[in-house]
Protein backbone atom coordinates (compact mmCIF):
# COMPACT_ATOMS: atom_id res chain seq x y z
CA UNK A 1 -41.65 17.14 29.55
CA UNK A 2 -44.58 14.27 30.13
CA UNK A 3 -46.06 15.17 26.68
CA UNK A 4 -43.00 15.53 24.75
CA UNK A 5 -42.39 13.30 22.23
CA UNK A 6 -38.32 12.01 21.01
CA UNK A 7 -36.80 9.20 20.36
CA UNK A 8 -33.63 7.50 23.24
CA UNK A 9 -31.04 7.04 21.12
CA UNK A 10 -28.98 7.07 23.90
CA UNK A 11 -29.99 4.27 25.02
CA UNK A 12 -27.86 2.22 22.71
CA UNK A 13 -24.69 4.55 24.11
CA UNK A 14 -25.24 3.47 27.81
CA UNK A 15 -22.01 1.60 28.64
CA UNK A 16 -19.00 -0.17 27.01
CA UNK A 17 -20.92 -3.16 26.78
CA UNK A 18 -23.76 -1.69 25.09
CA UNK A 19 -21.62 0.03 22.87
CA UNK A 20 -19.80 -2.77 21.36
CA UNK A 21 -23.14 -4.56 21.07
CA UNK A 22 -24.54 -2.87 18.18
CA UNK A 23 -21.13 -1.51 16.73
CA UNK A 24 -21.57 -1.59 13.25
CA UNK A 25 -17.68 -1.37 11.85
CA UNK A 26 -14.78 -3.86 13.40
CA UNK A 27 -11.13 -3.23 12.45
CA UNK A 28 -9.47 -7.00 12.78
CA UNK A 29 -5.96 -8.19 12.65
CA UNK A 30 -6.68 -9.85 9.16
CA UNK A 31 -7.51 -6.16 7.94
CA UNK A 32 -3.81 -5.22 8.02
CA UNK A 33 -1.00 -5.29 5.34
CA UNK A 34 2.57 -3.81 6.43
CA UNK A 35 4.83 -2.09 4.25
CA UNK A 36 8.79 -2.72 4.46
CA UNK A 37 11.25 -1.40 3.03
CA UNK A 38 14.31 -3.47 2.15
CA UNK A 39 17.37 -2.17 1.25
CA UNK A 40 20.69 -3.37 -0.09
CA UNK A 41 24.01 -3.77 1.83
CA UNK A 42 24.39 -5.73 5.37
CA UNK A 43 23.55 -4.47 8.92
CA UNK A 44 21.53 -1.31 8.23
CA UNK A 45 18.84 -0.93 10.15
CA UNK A 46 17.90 3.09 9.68
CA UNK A 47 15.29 5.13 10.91
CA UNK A 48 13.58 7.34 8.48
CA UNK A 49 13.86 10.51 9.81
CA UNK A 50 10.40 11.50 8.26
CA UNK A 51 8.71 8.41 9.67
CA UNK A 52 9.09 7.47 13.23
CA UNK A 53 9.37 4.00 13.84
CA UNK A 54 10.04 3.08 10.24
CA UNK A 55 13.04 1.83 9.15
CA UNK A 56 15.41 0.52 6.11
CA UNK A 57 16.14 -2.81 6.83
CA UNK A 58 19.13 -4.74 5.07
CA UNK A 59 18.44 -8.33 4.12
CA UNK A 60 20.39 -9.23 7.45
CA UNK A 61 17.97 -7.45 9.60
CA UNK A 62 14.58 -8.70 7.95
CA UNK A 63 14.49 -11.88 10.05
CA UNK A 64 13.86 -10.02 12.89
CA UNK A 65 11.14 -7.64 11.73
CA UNK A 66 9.29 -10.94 10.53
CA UNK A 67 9.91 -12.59 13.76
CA UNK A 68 7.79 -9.59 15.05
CA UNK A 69 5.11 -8.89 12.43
CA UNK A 70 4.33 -12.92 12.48
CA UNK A 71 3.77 -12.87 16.31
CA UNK A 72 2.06 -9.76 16.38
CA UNK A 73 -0.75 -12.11 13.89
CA UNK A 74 -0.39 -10.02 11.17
CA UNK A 75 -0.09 -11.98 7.70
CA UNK A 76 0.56 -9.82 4.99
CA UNK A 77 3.48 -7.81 4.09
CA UNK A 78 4.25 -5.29 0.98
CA UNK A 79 7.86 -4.76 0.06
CA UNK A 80 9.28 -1.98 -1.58
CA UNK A 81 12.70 -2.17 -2.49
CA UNK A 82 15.65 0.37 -2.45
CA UNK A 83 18.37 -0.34 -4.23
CA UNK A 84 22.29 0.98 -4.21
CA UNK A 85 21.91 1.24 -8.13
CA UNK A 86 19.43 2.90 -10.14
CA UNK A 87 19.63 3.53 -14.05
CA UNK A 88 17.22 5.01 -16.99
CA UNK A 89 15.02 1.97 -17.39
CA UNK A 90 14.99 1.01 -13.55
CA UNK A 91 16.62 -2.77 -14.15
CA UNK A 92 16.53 -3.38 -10.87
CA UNK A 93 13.28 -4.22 -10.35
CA UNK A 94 13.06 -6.91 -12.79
CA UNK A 95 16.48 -8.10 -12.08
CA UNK A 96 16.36 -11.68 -10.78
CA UNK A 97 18.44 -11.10 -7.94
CA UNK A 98 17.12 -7.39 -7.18
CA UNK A 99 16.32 -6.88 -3.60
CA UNK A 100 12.58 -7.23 -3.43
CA UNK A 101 13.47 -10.80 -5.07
CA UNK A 102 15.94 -11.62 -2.67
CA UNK A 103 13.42 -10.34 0.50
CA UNK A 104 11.02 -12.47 -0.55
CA UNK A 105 12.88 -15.94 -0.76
CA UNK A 106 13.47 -15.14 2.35
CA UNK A 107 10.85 -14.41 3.76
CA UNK A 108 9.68 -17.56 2.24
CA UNK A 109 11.69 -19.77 3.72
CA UNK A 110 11.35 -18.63 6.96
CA UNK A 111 7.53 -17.76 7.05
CA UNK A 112 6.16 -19.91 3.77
CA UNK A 113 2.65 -19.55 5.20
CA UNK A 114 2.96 -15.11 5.16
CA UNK A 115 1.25 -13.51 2.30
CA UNK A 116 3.87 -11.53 0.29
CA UNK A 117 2.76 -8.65 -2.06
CA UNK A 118 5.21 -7.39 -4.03
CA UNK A 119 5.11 -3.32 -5.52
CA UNK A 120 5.35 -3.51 -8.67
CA UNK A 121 7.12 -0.06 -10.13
CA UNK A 122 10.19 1.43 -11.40
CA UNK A 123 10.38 4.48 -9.56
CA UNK A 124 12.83 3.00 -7.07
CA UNK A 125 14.89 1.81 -9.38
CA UNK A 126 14.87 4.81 -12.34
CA UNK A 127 18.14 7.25 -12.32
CA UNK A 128 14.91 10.00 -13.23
CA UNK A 129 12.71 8.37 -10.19
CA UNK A 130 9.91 8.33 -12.56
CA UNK A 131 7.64 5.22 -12.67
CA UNK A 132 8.20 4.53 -16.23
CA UNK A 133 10.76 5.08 -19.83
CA UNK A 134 11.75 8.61 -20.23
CA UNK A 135 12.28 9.85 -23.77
CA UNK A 136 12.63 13.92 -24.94
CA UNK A 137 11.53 14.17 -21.05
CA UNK A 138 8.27 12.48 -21.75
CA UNK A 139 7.10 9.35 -19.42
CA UNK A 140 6.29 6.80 -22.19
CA UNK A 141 3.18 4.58 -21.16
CA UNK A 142 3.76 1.35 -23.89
CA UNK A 143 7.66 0.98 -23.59
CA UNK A 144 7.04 1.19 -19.67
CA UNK A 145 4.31 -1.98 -19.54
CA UNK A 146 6.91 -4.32 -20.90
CA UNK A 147 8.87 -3.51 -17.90
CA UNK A 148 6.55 -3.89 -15.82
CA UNK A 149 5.23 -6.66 -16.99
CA UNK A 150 8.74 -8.14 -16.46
CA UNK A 151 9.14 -6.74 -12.91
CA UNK A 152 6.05 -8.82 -12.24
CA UNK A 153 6.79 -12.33 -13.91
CA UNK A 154 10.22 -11.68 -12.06
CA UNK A 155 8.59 -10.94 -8.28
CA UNK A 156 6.03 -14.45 -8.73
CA UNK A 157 8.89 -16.20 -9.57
CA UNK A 158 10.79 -15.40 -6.51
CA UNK A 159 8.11 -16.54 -4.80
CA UNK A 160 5.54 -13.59 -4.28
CA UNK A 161 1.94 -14.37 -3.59
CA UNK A 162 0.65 -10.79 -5.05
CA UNK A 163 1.80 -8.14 -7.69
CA UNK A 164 0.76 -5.00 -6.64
CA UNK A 165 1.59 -2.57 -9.61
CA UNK A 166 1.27 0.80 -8.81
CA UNK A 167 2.90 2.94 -11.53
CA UNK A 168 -0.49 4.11 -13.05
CA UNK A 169 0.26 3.38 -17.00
CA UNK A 170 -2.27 2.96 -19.02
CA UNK A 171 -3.21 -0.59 -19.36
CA UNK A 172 -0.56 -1.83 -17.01
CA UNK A 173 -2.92 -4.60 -15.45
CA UNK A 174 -3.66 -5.84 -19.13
CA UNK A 175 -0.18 -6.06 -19.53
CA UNK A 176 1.10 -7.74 -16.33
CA UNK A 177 -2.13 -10.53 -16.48
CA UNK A 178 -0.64 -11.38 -19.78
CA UNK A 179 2.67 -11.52 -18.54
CA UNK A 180 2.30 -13.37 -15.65
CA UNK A 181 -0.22 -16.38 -17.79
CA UNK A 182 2.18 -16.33 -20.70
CA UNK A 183 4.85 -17.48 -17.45
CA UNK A 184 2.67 -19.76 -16.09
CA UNK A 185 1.30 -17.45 -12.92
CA UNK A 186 -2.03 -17.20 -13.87
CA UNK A 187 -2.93 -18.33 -10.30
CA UNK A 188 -1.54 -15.17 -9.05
CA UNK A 189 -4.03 -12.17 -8.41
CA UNK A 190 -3.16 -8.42 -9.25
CA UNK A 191 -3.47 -6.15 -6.35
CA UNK A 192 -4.23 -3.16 -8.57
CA UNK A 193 -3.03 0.82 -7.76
CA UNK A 194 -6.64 1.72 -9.36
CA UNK A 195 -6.96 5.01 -8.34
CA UNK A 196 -3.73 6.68 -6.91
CA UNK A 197 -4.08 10.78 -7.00
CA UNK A 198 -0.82 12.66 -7.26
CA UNK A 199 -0.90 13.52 -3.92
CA UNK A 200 1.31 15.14 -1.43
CA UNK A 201 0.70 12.86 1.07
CA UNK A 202 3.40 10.55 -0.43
CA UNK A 203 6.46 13.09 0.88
CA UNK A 204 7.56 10.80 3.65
CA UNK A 205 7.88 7.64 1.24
CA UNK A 206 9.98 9.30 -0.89
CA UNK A 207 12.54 9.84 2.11
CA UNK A 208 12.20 5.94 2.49
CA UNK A 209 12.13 5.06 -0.95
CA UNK A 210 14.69 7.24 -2.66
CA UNK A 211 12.34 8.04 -5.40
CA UNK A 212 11.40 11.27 -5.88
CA UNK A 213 11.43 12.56 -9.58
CA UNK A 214 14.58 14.61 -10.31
CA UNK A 215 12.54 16.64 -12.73
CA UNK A 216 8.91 17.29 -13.07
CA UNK A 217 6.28 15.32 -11.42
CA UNK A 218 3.85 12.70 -11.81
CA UNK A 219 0.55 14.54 -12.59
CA UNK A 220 0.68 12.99 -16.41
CA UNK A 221 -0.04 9.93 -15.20
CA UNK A 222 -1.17 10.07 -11.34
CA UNK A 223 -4.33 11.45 -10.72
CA UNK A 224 -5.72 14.84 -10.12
CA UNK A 225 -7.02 15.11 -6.54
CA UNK A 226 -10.14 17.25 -7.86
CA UNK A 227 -11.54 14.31 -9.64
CA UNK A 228 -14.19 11.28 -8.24
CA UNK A 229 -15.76 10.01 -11.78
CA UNK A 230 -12.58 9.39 -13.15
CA UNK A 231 -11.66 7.39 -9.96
CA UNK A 232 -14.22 4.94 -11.05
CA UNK A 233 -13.07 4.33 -14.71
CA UNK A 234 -10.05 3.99 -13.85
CA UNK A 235 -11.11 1.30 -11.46
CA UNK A 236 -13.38 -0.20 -14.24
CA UNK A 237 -10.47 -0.27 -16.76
CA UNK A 238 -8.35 -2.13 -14.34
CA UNK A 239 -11.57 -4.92 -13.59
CA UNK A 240 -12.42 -5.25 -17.11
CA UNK A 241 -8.22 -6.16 -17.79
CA UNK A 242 -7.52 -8.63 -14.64
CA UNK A 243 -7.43 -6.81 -11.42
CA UNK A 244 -7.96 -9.07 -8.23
CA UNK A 245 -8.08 -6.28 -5.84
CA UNK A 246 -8.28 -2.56 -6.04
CA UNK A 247 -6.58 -0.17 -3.95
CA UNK A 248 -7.61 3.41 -3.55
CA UNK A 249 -4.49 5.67 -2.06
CA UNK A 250 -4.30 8.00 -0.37
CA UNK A 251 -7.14 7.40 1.98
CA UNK A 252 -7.94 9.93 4.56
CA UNK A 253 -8.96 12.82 1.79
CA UNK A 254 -10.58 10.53 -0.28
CA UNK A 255 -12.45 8.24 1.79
CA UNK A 256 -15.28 9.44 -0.78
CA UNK A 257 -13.94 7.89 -3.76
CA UNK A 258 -13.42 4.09 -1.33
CA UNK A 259 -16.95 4.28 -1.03
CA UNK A 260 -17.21 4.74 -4.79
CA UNK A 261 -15.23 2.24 -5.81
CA UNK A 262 -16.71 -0.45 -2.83
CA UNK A 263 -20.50 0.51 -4.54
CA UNK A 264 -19.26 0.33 -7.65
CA UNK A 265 -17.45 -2.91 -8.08
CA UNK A 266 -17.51 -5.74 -5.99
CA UNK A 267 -13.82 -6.77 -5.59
CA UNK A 268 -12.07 -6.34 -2.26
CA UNK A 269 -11.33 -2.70 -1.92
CA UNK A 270 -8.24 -1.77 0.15
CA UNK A 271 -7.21 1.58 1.68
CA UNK A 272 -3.70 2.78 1.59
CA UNK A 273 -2.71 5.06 4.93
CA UNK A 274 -0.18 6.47 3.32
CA UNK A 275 3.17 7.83 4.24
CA UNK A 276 2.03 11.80 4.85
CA UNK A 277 -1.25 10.14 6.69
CA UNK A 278 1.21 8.48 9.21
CA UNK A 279 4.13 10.67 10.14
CA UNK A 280 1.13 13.47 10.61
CA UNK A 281 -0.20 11.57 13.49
CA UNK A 282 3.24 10.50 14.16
CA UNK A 283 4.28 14.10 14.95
CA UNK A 284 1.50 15.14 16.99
CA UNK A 285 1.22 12.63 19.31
CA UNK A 286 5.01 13.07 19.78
CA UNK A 287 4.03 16.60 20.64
CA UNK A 288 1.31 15.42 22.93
CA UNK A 289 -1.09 17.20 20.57
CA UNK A 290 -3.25 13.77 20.35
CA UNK A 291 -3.50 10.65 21.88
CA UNK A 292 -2.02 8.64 19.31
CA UNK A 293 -4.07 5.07 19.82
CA UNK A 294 -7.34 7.03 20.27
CA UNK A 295 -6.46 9.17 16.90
CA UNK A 296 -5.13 5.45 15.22
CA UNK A 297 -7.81 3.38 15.66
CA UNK A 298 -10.25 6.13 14.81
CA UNK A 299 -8.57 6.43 11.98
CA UNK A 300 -8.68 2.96 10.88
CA UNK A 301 -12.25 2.53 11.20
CA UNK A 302 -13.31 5.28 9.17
CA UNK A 303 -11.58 3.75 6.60
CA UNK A 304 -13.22 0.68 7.22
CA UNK A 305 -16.40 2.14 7.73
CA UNK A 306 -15.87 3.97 4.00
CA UNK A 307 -16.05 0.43 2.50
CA UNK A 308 -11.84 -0.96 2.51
CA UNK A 309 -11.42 -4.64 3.43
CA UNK A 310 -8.07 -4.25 3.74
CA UNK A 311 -5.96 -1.31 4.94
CA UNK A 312 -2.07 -0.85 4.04
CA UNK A 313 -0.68 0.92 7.14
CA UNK A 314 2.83 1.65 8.22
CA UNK A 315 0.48 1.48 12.37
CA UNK A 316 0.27 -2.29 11.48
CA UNK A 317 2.52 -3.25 14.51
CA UNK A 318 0.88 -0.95 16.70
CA UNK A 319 -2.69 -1.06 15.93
CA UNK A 320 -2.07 -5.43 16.19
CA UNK A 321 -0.37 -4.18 19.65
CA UNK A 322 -3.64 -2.42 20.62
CA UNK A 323 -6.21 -5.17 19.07
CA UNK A 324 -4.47 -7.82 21.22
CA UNK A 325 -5.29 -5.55 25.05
């Protein structure tokens, strides 16, 4: 054993100490953004059933999830709304008093200082649940960026520090940047859906959202989850017309194409743990299959460690919870 020759890498492993020494990936409290979902009517607060923990909140309730998320440190929130009334061209999310407008005056005047991104689709808010104008059962990309376009101007209006379209359209950041300068928000940056596969991670958020397509799918307009070159020109596109930020989703199976799309571009990249990502986890550690902060946080750095600055997660509360011991 005298003359053998090897290197210690152990060494570095030694103790907890040691370890957090030379660790070369740190998942922070500023790393998160937290979904809600606000719906309309008064006093709902509901669980959804395919998302433990996760609820529907009601305008009424929202002051008391912010009350939380603030003094938990985390300062971003996305909203997705989910509203009583839907119809063809999803009017409700332009509509000045729709419910993501109305969740985030409030928020605003309660929390001025919390970053508010705003999703920016129709998908919610389409009788079809498609993310855009149906005609002869087609999903028409043009017709759909005016709405968008209008969802957006609407959302910065009501007082929204991001627009985070994620419908997919062809040339839908091209269309909101013009939008929102033409209103006078060209200080407001475009948290950019790049690369968003048709996945079926997404079944859970449907359950919250109320939007899943009552005929077809999305695979016209989503991506397919056997391609990583396209990943990056559809990132490219969405640089070259405005983006601020780029978000690749889902995350887990496709922490290839983050790295991709951190080399590629240098724009903060952010990491969606989607819906299907949580309520996995979710249901095995309620099973005692894993030990859900171990599997979390594990989580959560690889993502990091892929090349996200930011990570949407719907563990936000929990993982601030377990950053703070």
């Amino acid at each position: 054993m005298k003359d053998m020759q090897f290197k210690r890498h152990r060494r570095l492993r030694s103790s907890a100490n040691m370890r957090a020494l030379v660790r070369e990936t740190h998942l922070h409290i500023d790393d998160l953004i937290y979904p809600i979902f606000v719906v309309e009517g008064e006093n709902i607060k509901k669980e959804i059933s395919s998302m433990p923990g996760i609820y529907n909140l009601s305008l009424d309730q929202l002051k008391g999830e912010m009350d939380e998320v603030v003094a938990l440190g985390i300062k971003s929130v996305l909203l997705f709304g989910v509203p009583n009334e839907k119809d063809a061209e999803g009017s409700g999310a332009f509509h000045n008093h729709g419910i993501v407008q109305e969740a985030t005056r409030l928020i605003k005047k309660i929390y001025p200082e919390i970053i508010i991104i705003a999703d920016t689709c129709l998908c919610e808010y389409t009788d079809h649940g498609h993310c855009g104008v149906i005609a002869d059962g087609k999903i028409l990309n043009d017709p759909s960026l005016d709405l968008l376009a209008k969802t957006a101007v609407s959302q910065a209006e009501a007082g929204a520090d991001i627009i985070a379209p994620s419908n997919m359209m062809d040339g839908f950041v091209a269309a909101i940047r013009k939008g929102l300068d033409e209103a006078g928000y060209e200080d407001i940056p475009i948290m950019s859906y790049a690369v968003k596969y048709a996945s079926a991670f997404y079944g859970p958020f449907r359950d919250a959202a109320g939007s899943t397509p009552q005929f077809g799918d999305r695979k016209t307009y989503q991506m397919d989850p056997a391609n990583r070159l396209e990943a990056l020109r559809e990132a490219e596109s969405d640089v070259e017309e405005g983006a601020d930020f780029l978000i690749v989703k889902p995350t887990l199976s496709y922490l290839d194409i983050v790295r991709d799309v951190k080399n590629e571009f240098n724009l903060p990249v952010i990491a969606y743990n989607v819906s299907g990502e949580y309520s996995l986890i979710k249901a095995a550690a309620q099973n005692g299959w894993v030990d859900e902060k171990t599997i979390v946080l594990e989580t959560l750095t690889s993502m990091k460690r892929a090349g996200s600055d930011l990570i949407i997660t719907y563990f936000a509360k929990d993982v601030a919870k377990w950053l703070a011991e």
